[in-house]
C-alpha atoms as a PDB file:
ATOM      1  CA  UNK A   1      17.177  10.417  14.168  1.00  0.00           C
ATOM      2  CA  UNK A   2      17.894  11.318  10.351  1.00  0.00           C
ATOM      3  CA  UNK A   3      15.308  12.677   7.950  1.00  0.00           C
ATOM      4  CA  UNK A   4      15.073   8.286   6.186  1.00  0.00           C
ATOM      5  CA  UNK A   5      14.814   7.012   9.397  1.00  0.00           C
ATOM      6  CA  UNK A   6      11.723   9.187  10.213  1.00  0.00           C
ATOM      7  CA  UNK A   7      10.589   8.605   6.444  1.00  0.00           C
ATOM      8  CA  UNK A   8      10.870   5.309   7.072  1.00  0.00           C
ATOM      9  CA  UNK A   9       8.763   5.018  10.163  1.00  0.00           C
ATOM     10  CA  UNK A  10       6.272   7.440   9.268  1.00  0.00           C
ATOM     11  CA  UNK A  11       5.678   4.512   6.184  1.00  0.00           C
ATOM     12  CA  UNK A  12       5.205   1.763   8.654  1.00  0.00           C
ATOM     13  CA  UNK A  13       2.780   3.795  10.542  1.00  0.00           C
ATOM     14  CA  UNK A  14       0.791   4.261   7.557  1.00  0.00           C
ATOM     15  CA  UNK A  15       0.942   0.596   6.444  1.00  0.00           C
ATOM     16  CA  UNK A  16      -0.514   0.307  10.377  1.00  0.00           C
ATOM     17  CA  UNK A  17      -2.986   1.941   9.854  1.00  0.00           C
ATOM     18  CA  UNK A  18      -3.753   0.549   6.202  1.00  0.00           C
ATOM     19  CA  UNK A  19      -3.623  -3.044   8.027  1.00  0.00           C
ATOM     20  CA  UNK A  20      -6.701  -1.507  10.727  1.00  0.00           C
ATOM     21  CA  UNK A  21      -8.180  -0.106   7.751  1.00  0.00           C
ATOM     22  CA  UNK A  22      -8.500  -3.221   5.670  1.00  0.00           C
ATOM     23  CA  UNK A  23      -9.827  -5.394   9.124  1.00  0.00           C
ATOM     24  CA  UNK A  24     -12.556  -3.058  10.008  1.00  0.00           C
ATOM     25  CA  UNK A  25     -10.589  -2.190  13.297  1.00  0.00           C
ATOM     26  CA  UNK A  26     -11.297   0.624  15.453  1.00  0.00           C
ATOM     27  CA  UNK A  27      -8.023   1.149  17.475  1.00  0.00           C
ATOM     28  CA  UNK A  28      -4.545   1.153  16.911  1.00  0.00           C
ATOM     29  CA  UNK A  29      -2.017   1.080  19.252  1.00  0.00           C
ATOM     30  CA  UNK A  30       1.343   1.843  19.714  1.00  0.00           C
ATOM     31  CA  UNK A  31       3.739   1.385  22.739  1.00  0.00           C
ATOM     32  CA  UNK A  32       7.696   1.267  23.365  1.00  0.00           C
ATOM     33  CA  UNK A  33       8.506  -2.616  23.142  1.00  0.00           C
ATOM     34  CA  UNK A  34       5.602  -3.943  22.034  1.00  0.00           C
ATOM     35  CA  UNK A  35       4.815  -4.533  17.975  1.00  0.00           C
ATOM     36  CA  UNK A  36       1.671  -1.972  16.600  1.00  0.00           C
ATOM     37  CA  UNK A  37      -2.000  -3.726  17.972  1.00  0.00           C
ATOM     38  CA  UNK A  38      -5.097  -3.138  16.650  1.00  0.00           C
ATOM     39  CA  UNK A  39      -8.299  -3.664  17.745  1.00  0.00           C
ATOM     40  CA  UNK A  40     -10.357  -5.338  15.601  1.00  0.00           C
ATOM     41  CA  UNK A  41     -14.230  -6.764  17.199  1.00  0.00           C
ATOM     42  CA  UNK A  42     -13.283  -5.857  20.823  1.00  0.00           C
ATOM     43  CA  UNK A  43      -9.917  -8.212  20.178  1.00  0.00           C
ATOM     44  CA  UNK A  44      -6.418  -6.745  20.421  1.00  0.00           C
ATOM     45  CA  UNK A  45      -4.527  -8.063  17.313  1.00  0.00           C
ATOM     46  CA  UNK A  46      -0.633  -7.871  17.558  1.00  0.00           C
ATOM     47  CA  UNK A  47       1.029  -6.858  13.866  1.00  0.00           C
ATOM     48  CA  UNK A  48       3.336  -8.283  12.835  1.00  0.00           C
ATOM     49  CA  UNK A  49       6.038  -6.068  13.106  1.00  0.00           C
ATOM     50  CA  UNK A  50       9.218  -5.510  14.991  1.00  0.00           C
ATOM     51  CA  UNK A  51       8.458  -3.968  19.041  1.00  0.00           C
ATOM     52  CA  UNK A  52       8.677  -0.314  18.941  1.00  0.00           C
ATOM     53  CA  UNK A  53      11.396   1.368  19.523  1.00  0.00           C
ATOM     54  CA  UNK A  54      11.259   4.915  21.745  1.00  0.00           C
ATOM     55  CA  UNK A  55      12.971   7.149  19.141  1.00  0.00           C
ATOM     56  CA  UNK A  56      10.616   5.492  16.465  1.00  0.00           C
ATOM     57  CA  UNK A  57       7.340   6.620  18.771  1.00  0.00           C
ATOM     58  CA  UNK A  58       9.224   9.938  19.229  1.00  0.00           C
ATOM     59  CA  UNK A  59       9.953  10.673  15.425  1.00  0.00           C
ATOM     60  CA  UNK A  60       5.905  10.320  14.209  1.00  0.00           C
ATOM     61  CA  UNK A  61       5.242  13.387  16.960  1.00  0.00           C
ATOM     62  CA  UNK A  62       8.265  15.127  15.004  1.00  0.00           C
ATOM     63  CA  UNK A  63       7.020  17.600  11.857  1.00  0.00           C
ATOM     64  CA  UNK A  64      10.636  17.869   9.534  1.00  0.00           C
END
């Protein structure tokens, strides 16, 4: 995976984590084929963003 690839899905991490942030969650998570949840009041709340890809889950355990 190239160096704005990664870039690019560290950023949508972060805006995952912005989105928890902002709706007092507690959890977030992530899984191959499923879009970014949270966990917001004991409820699972589905983003909404595209499923997750492996090489996307792989790449924000990566340090360039």
């Amino acid at each position: 995976m190239g160096e704005a690839t990664q870039a690019i899905c560290r950023h949508q991490f972060q805006q995952a984590i912005t989105h928890m942030v902002q709706r007092n969650g507690s959890d977030l998570l992530l899984k191959v084929g499923r879009p970014a949840t949270i966990r917001v009041n004991g409820d699972l709340v589905a983003l909404e963003t595209a499923p997750l890809k492996p090489e996307e889950l792989k790449s924000l355990r990566s340090r360039s």
